[in-house]
N, C-alpha and C. Protein backbone atom coordinates (compact mmCIF):
# COMPACT_ATOMS: atom_id res chain seq x y z
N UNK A 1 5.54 -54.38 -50.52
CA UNK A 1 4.90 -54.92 -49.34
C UNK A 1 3.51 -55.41 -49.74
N UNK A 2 2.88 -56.43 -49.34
CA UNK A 2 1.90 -57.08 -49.39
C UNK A 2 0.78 -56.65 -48.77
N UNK A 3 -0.56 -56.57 -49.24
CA UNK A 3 -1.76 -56.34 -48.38
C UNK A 3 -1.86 -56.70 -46.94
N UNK A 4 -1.65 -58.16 -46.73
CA UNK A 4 -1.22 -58.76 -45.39
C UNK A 4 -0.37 -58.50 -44.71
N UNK A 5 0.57 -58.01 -44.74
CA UNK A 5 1.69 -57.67 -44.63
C UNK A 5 1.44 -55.97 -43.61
N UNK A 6 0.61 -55.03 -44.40
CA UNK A 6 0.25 -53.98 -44.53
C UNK A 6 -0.51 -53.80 -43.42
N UNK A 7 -1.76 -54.85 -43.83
CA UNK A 7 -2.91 -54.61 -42.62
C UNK A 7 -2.38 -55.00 -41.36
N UNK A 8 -1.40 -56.13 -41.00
CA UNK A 8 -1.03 -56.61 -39.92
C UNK A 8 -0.13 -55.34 -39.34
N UNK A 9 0.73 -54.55 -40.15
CA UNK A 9 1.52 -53.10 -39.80
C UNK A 9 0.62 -52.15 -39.36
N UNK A 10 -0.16 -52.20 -40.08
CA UNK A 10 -1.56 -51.42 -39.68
C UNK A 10 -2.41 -51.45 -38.41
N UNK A 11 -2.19 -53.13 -37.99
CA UNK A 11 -2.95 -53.27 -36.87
C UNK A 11 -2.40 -52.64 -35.71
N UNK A 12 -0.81 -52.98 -35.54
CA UNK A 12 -0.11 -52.72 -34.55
C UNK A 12 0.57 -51.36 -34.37
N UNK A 13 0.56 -50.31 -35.04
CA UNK A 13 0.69 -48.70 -35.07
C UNK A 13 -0.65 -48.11 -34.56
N UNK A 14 -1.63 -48.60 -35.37
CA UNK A 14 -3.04 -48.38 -34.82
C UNK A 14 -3.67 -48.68 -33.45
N UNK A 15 -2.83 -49.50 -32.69
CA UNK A 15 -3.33 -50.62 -31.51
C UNK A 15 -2.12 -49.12 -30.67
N UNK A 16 -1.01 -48.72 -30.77
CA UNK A 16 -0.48 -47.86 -30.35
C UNK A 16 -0.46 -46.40 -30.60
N UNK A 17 -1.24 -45.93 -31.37
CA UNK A 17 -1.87 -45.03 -32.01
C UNK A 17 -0.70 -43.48 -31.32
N UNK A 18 1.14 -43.88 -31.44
CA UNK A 18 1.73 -43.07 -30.96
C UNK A 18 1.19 -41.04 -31.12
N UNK A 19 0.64 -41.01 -32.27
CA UNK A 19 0.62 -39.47 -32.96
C UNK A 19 -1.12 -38.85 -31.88
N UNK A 20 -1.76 -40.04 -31.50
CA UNK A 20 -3.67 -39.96 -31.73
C UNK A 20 -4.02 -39.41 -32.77
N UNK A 21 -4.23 -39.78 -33.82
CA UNK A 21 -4.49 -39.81 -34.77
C UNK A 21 -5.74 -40.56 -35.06
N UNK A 22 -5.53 -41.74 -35.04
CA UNK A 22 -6.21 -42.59 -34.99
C UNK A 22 -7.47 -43.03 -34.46
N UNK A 23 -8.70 -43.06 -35.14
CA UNK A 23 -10.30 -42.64 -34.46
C UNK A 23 -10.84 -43.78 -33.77
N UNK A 24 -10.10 -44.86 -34.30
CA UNK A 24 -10.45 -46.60 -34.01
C UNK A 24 -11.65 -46.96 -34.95
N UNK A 25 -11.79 -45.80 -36.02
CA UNK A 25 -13.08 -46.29 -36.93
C UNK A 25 -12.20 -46.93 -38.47
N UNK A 26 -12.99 -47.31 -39.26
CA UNK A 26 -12.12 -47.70 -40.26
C UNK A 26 -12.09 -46.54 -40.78
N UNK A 27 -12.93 -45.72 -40.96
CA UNK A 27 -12.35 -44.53 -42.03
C UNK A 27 -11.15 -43.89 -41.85
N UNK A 28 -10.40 -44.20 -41.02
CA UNK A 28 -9.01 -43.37 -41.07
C UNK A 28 -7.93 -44.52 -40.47
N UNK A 29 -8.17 -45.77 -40.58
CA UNK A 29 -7.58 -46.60 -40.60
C UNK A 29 -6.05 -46.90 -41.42
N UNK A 30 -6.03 -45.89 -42.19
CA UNK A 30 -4.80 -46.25 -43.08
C UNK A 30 -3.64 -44.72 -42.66
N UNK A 31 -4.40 -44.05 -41.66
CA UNK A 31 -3.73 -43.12 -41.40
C UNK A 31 -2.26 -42.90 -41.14
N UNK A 32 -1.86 -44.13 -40.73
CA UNK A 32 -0.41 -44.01 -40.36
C UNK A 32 0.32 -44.74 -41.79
N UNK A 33 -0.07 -44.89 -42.72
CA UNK A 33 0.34 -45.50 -44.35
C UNK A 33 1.68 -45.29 -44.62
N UNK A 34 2.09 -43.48 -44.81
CA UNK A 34 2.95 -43.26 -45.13
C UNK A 34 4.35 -43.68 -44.05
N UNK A 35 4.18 -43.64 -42.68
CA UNK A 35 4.98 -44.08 -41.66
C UNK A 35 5.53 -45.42 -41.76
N UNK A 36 4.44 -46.33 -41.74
CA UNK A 36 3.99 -47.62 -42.26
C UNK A 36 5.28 -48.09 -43.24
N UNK A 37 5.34 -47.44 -44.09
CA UNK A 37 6.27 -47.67 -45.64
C UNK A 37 7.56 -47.51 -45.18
N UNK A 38 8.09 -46.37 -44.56
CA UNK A 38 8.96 -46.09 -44.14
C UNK A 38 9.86 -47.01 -43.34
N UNK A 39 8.81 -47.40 -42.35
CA UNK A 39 9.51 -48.55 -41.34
C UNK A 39 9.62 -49.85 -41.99
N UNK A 40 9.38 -50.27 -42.65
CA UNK A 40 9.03 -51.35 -43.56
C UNK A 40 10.65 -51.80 -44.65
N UNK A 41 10.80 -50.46 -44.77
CA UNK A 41 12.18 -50.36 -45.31
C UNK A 41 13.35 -49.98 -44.72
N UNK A 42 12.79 -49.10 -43.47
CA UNK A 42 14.08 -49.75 -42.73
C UNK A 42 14.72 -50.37 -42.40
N UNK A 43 13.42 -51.50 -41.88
CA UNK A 43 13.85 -52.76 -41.37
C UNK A 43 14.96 -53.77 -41.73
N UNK A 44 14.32 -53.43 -42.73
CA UNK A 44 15.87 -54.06 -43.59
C UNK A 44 16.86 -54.01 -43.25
N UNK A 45 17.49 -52.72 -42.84
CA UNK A 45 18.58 -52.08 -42.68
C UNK A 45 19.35 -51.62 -40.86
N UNK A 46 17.99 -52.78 -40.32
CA UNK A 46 18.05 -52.86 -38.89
C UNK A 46 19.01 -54.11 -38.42
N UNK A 47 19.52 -54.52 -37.91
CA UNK A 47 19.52 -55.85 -37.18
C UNK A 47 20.22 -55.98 -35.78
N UNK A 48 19.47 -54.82 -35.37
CA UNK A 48 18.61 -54.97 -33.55
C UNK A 48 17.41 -53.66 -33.51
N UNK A 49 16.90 -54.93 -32.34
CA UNK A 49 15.53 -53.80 -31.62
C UNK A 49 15.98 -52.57 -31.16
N UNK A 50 17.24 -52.64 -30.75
CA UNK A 50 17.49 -50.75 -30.14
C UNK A 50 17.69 -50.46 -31.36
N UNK A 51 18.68 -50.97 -32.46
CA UNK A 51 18.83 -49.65 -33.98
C UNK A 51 17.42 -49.45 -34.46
N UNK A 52 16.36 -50.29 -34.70
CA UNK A 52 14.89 -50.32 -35.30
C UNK A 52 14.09 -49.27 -34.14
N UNK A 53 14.23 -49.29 -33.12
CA UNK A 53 13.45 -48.27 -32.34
C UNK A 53 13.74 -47.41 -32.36
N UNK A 54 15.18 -46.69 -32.48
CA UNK A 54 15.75 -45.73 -33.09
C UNK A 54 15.53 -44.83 -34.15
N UNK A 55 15.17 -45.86 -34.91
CA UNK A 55 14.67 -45.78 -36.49
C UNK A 55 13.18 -45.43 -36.78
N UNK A 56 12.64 -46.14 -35.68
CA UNK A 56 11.08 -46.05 -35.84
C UNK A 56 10.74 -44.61 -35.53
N UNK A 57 11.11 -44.06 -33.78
CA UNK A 57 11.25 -42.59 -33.17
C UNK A 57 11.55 -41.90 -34.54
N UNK A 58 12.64 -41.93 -35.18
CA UNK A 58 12.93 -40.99 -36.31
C UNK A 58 12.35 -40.97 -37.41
N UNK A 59 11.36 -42.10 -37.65
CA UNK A 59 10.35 -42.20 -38.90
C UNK A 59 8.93 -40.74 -38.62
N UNK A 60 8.29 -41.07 -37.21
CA UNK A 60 7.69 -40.35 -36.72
C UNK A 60 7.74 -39.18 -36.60
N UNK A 61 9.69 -39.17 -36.39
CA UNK A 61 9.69 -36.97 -35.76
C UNK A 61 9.74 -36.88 -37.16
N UNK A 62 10.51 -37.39 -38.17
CA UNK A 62 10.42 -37.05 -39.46
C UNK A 62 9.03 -36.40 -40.73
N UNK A 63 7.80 -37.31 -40.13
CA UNK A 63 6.47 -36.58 -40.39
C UNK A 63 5.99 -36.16 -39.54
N UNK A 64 6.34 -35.64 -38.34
CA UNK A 64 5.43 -35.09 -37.46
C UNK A 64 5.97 -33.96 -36.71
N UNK A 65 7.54 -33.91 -36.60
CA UNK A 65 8.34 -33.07 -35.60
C UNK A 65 8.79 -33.68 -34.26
N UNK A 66 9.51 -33.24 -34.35
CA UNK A 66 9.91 -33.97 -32.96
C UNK A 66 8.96 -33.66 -31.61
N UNK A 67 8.36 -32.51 -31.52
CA UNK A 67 7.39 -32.03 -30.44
C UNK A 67 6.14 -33.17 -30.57
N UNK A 68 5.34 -33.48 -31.83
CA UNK A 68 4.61 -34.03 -31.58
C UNK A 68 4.69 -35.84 -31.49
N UNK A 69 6.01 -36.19 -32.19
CA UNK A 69 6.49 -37.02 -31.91
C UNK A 69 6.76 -38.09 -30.32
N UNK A 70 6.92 -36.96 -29.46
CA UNK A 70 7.60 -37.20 -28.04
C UNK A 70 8.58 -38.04 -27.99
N UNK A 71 8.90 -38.14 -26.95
CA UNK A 71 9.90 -39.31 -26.63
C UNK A 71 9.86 -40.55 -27.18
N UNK A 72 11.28 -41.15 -27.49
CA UNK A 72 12.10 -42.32 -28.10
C UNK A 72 11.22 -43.73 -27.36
N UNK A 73 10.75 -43.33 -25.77
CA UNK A 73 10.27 -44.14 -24.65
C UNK A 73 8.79 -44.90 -25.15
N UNK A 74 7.91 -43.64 -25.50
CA UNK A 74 6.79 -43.91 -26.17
C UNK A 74 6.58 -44.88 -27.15
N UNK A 75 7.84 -45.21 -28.21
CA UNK A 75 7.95 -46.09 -29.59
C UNK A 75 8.49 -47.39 -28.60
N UNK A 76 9.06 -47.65 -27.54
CA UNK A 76 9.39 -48.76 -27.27
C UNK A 76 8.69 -50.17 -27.44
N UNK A 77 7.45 -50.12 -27.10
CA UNK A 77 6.82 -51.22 -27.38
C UNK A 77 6.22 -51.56 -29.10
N UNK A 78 5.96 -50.66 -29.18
CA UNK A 78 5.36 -50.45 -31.02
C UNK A 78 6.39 -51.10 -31.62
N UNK A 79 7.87 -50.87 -31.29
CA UNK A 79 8.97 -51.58 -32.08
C UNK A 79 9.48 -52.80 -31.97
N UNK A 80 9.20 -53.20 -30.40
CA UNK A 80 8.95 -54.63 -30.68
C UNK A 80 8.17 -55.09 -30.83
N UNK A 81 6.96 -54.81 -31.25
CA UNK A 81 5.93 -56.07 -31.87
C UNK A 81 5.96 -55.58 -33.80
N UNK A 82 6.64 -54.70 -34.03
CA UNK A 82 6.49 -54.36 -35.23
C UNK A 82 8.20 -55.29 -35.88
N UNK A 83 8.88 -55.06 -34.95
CA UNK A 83 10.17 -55.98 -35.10
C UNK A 83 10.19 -57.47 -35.29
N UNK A 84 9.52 -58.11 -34.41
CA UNK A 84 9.13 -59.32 -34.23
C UNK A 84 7.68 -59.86 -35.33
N UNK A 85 6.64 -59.12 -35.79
CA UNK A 85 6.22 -58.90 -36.69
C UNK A 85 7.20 -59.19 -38.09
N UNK A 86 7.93 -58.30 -38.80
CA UNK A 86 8.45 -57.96 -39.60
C UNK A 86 9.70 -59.25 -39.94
N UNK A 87 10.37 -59.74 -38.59
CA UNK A 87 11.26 -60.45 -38.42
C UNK A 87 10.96 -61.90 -38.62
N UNK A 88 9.10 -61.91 -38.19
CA UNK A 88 8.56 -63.43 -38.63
C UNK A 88 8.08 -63.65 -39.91
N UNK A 89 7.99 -62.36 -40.66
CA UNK A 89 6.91 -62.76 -41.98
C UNK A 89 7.87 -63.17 -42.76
């Protein structure tokens, strides 16, 4: 994956900041990285927005648990702009 590529993934996890994690400062800007990678290679292996949102929810409970994860509902929008994202580059 590409720097551009990265930061633009970056923008839009960060802009939804599902975990709060995220301070809105740059110093922890790369916080969601490892998630980031994950979905990146799913995608691939997607071809629809419900299997990729699916995928995304399970990227999340996968580093985080499902408790802090929450609901499948929460990733809905994150996955389509990360879909449509991913689907244009």
């Amino acid at each position: 994956m590409d720097t551009k590529l990265l930061n633009e993934m970056r923008r839009v996890v960060n802009k939804y900041d599902p975990i709060k994690i995220y301070s809105g400062k740059s110093v922890n800007f790369d916080e969601y990285d490892p998630e980031i990678r994950d979905i990146y290679f799913i995608f691939k292996k997607c071809n629809s927005l419900n299997k990729f949102t699916v995928e995304v929810h399970r990227v999340f409970k996968r580093w985080f648990d499902k408790g802090i994860a929450g609901d499948k509902k929460k990733y809905v929008q994150l996955s389509k702009d990360l879909f449509k994202l991913l689907k244009n580059y």
